[in-house]
N, C-alpha and C. Protein backbone atom coordinates (compact mmCIF):
# COMPACT_ATOMS: atom_id res chain seq x y z
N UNK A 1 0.84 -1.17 0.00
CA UNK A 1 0.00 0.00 0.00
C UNK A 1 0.89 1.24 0.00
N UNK A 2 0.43 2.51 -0.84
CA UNK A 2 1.34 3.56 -0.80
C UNK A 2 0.52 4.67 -0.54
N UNK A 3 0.79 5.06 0.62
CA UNK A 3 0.12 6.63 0.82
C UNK A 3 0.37 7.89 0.02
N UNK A 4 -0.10 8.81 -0.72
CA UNK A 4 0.63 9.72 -1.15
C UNK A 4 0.53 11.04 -1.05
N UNK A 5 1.00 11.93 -0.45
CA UNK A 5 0.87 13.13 -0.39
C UNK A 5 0.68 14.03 -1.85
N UNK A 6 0.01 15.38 -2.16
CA UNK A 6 0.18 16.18 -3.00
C UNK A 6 1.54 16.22 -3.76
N UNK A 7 2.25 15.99 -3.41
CA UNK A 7 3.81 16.55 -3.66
C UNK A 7 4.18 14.95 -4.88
N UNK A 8 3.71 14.22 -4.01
CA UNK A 8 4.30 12.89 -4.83
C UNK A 8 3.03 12.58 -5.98
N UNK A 9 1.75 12.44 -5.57
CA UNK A 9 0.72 12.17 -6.80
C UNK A 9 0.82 13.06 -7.71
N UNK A 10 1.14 14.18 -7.95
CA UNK A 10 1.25 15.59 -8.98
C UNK A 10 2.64 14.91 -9.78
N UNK A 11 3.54 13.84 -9.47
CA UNK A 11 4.52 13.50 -10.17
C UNK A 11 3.91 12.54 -11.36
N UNK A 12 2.95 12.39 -10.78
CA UNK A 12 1.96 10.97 -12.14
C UNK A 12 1.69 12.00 -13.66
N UNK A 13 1.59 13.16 -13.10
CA UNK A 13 0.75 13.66 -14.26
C UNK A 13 1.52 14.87 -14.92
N UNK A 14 2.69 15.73 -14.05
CA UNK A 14 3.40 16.05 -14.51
C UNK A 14 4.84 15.74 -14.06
N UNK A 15 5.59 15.79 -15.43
CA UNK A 15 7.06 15.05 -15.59
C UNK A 15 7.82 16.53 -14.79
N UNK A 16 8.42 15.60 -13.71
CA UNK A 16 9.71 15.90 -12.92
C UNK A 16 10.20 15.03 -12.21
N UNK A 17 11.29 15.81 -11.30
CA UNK A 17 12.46 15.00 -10.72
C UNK A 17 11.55 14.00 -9.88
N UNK A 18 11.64 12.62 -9.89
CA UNK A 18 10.72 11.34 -9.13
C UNK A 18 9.53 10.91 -9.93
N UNK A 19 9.36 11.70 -11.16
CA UNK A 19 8.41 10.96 -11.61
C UNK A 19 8.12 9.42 -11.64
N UNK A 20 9.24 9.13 -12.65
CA UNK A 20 9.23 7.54 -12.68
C UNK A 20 9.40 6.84 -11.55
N UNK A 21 9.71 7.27 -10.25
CA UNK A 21 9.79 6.45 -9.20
C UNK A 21 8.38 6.61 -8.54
N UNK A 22 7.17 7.29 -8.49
CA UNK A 22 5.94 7.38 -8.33
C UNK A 22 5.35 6.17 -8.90
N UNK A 23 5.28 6.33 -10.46
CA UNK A 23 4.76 5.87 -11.54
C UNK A 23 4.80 4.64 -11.27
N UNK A 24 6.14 3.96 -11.26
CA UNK A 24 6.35 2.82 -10.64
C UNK A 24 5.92 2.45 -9.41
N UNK A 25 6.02 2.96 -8.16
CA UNK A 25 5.50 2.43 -7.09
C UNK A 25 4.05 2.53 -7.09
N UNK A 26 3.63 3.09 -7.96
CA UNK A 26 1.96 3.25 -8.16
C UNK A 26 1.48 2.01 -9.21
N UNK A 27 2.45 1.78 -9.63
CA UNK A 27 1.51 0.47 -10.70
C UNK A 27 1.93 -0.42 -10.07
N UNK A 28 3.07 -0.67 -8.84
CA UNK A 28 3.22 -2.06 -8.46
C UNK A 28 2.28 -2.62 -7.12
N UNK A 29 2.12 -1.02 -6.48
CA UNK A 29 1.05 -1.12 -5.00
C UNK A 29 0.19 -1.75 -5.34
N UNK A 30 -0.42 -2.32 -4.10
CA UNK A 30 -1.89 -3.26 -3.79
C UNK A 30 -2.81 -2.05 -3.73
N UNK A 31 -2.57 -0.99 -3.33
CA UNK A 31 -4.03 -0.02 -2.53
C UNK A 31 -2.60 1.89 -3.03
N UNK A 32 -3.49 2.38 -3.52
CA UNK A 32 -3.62 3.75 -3.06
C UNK A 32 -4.28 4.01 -2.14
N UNK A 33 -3.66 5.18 -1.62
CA UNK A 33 -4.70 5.84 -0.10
C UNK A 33 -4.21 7.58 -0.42
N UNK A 34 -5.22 8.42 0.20
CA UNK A 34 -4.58 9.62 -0.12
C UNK A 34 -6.28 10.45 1.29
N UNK A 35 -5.84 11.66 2.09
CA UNK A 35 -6.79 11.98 2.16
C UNK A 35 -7.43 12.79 1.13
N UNK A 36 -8.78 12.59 1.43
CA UNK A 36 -9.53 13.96 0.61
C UNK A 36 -9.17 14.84 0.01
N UNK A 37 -8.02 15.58 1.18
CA UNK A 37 -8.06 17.21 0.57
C UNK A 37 -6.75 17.48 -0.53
N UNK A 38 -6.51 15.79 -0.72
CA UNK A 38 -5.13 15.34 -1.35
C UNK A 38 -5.52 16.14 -3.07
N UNK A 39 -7.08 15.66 -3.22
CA UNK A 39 -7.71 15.52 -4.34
C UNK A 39 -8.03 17.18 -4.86
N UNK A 40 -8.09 17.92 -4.48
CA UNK A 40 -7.57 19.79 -4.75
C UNK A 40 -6.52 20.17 -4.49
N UNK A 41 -6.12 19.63 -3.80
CA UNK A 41 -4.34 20.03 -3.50
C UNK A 41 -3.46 19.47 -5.00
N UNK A 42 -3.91 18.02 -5.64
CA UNK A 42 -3.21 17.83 -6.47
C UNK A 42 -3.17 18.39 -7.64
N UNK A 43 -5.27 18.55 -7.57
CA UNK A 43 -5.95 19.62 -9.00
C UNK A 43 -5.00 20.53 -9.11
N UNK A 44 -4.65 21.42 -8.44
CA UNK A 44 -4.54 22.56 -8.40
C UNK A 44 -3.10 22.57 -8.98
N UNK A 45 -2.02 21.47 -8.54
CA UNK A 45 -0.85 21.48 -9.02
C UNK A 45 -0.75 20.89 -10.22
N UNK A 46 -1.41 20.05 -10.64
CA UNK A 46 -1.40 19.13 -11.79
C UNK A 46 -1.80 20.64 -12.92
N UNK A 47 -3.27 21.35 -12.52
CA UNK A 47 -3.05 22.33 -13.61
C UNK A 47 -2.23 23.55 -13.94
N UNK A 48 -1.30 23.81 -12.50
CA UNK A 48 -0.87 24.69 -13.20
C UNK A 48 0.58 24.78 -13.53
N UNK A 49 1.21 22.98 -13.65
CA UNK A 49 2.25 22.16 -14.17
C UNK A 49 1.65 21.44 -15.33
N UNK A 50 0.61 21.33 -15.51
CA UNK A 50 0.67 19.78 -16.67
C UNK A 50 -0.51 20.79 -17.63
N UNK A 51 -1.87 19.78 -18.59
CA UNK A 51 -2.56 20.22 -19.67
C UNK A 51 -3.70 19.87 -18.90
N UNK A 52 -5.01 20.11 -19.42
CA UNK A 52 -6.26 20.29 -18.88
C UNK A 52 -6.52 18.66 -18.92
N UNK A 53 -5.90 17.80 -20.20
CA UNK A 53 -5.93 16.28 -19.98
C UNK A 53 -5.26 15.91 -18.83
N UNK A 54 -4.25 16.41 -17.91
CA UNK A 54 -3.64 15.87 -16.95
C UNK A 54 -4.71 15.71 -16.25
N UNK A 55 -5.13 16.80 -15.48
CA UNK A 55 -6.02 17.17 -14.60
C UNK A 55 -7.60 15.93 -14.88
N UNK A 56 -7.97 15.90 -16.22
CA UNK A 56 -8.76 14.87 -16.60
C UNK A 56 -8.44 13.21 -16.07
N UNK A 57 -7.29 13.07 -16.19
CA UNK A 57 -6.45 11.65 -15.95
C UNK A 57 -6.92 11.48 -14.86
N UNK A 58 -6.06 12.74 -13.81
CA UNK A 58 -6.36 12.47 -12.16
C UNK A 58 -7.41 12.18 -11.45
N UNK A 59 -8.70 13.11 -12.55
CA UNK A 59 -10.48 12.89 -12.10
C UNK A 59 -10.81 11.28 -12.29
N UNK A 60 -10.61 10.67 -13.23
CA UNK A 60 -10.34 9.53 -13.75
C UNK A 60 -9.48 8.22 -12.49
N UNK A 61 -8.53 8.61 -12.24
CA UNK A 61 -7.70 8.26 -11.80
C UNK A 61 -8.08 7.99 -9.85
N UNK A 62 -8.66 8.99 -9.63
CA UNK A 62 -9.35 9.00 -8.35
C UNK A 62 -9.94 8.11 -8.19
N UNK A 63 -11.14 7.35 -8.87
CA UNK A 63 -11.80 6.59 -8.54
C UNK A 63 -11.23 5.03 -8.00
N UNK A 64 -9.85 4.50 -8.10
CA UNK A 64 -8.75 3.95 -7.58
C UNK A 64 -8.35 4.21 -6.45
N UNK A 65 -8.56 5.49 -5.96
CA UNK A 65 -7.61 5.92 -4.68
C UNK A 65 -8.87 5.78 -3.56
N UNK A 66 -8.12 4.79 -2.35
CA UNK A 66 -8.65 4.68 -1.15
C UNK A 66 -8.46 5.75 -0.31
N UNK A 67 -10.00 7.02 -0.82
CA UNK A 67 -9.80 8.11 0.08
C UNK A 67 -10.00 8.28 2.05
N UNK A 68 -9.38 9.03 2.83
CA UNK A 68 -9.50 8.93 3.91
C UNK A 68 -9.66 10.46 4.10
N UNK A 69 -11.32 10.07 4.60
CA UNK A 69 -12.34 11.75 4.98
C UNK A 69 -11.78 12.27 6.43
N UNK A 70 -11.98 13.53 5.90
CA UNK A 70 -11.84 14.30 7.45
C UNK A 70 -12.62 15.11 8.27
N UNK A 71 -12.39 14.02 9.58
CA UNK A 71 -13.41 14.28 10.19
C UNK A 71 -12.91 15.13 11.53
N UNK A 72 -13.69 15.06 12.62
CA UNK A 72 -12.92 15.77 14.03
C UNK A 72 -11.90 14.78 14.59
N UNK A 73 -11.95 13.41 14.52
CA UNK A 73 -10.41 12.69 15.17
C UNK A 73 -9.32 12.92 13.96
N UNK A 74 -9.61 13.16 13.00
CA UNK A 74 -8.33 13.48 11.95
C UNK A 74 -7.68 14.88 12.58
N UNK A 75 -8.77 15.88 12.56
CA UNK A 75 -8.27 17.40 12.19
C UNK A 75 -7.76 16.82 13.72
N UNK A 76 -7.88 16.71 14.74
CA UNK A 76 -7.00 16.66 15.70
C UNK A 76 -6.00 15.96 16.13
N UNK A 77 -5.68 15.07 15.40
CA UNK A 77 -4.76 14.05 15.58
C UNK A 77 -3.94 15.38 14.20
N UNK A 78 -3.86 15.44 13.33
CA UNK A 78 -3.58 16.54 12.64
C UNK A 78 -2.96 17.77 13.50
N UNK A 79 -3.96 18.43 14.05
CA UNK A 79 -3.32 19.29 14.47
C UNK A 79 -2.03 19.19 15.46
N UNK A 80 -2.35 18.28 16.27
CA UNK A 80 -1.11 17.66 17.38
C UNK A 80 0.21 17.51 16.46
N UNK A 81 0.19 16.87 15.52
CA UNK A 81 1.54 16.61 14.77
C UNK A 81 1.76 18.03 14.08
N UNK A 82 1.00 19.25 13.28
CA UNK A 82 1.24 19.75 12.76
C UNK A 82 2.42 20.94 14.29
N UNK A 83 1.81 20.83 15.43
CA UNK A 83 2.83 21.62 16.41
C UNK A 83 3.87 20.73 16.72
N UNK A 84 3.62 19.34 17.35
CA UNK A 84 4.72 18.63 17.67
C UNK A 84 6.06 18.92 16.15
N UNK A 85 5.61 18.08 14.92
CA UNK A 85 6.61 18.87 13.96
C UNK A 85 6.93 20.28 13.15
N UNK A 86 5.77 20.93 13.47
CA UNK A 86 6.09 22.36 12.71
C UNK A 86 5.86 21.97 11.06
N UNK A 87 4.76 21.39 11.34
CA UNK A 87 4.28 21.08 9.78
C UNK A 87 3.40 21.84 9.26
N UNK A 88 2.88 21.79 7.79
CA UNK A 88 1.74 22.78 7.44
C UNK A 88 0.84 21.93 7.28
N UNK A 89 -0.36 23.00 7.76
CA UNK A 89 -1.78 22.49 7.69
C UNK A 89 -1.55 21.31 6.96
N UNK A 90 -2.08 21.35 5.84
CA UNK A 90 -2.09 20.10 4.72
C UNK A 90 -1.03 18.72 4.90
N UNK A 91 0.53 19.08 5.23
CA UNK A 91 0.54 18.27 5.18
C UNK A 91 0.84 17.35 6.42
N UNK A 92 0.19 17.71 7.79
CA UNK A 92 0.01 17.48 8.62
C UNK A 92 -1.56 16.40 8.91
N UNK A 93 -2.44 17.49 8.24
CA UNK A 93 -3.12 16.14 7.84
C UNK A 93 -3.33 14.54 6.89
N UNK A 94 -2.10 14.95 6.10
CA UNK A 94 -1.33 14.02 5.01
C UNK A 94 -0.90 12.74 5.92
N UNK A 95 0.12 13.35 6.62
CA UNK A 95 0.68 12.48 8.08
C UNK A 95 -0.36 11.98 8.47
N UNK A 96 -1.38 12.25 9.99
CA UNK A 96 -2.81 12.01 10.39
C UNK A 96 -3.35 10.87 9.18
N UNK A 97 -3.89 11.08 8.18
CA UNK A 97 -4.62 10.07 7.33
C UNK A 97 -3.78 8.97 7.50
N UNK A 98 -2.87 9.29 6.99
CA UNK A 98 -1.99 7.93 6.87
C UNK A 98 -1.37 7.01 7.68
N UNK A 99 -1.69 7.88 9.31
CA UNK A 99 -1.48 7.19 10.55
C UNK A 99 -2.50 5.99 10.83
N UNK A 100 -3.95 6.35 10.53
CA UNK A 100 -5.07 6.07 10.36
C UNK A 100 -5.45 4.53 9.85
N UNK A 101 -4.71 4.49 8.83
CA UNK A 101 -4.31 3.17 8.54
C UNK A 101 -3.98 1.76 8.74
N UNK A 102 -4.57 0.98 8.92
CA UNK A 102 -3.81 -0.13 9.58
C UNK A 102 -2.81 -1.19 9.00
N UNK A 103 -2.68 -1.15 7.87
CA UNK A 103 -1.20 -1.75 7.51
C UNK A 103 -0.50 -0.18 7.35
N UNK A 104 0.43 0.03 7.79
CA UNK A 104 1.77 1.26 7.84
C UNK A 104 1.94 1.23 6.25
N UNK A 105 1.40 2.27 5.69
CA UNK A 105 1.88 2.28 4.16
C UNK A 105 3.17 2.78 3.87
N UNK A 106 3.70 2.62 2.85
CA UNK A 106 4.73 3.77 2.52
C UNK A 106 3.92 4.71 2.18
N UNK A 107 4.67 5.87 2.21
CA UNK A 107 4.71 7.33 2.61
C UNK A 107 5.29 8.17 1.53
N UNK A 108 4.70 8.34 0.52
CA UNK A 108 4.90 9.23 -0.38
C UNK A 108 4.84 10.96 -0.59
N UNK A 109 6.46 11.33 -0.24
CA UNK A 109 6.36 12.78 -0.80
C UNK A 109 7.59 13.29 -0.64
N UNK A 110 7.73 14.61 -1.28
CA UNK A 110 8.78 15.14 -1.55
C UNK A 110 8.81 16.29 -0.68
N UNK A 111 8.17 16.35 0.31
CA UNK A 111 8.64 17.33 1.72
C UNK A 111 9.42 17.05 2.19
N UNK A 112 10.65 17.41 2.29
CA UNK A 112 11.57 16.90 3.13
C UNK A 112 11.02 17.08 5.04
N UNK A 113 10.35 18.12 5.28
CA UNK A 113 9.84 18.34 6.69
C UNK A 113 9.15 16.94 7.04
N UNK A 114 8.09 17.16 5.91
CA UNK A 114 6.81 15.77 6.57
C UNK A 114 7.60 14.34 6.47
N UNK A 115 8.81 14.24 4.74
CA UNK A 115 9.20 12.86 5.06
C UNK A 115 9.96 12.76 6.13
N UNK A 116 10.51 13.55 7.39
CA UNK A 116 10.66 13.14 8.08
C UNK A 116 10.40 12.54 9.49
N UNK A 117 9.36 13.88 9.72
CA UNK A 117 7.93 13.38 10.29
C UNK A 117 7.58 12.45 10.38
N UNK A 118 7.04 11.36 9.09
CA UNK A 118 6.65 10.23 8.90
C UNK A 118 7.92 8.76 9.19
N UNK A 119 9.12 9.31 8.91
CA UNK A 119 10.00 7.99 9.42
C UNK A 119 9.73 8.57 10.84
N UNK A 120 9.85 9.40 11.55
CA UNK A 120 9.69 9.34 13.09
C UNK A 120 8.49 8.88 13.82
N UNK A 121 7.67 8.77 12.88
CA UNK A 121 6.57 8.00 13.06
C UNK A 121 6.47 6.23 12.38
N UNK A 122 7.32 5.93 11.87
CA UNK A 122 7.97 4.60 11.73
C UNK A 122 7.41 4.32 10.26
N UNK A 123 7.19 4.99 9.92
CA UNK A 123 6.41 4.98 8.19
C UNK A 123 7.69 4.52 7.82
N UNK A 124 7.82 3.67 6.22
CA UNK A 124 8.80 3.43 5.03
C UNK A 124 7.99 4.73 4.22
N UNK A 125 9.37 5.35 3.98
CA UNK A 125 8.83 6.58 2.59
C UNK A 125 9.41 6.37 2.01
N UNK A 126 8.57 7.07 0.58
CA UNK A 126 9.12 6.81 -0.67
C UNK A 126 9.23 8.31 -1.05
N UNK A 127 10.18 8.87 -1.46
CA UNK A 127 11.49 8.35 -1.75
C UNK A 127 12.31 8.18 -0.49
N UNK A 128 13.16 7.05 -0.20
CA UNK A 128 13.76 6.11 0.86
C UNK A 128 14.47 6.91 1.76
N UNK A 129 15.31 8.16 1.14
CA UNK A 129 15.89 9.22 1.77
C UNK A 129 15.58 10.66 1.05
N UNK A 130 15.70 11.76 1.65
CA UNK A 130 15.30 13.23 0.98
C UNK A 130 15.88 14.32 2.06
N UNK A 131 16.75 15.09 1.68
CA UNK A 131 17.23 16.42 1.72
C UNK A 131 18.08 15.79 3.14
């Protein structure tokens, strides 16, 4: 299973540094997972990096992803990590969803703040090391 933050799903649809290592760990996973607010956070980057078909793909593409809603034990389990690490909103609740979980997914993203966050929280991230 691979969790993925904004930072890492926006690599599916537009080409940069980790693309192909997304791409790949996304066609070999059992389960996507992503929260909710993953799904405007990515819109938003996918259009104003990629073509109006990207953004189409991802609408498409969603219906695959095992979303995780937010509710009041998220936003607060959220907020606790976003002070304990000095994370941002978003991707504090990125962390939170994916805590949520009961097999420990890998941990997809290119924050260096949150991927570390998440190994201190005993997550495997992908990518394996960052910054």
């Amino acid at each position: 299973m691979i969790y993925l933050d904004a930072s890492a799903l926006v690599k599916r649809y537009v080409e940069e540094a980790g693309s192909d290592v997304v791409a790949e760990s996304m066609r070999t996973a059992a389960r996507w997972s992503m929260c909710r607010i993953g799904f405007v956070e990515t819109a938003r980057a996918v259009a104003r990096g990629g073509a109006f078909e990207d953004v189409e793909r991802l609408r498409r593409d969603w219906e695959r992803v095992d979303v995780i809603e937010l509710d009041q034990s998220l936003a607060e389990a959220a907020a606790a990590l976003a002070v304990d690490h000095r994370l941002r909103t978003l991707d504090a609740l990125h962390l939170a969803a994916a805590l949520t979980l009961d097999d420990a997914p890998t941990f997809a993203t290119w924050d260096v703040r949150l991927h570390h966050a998440a190994r201190e929280h005993g997550l495997r991230t992908l990518p394996a090391s960052l910054g």
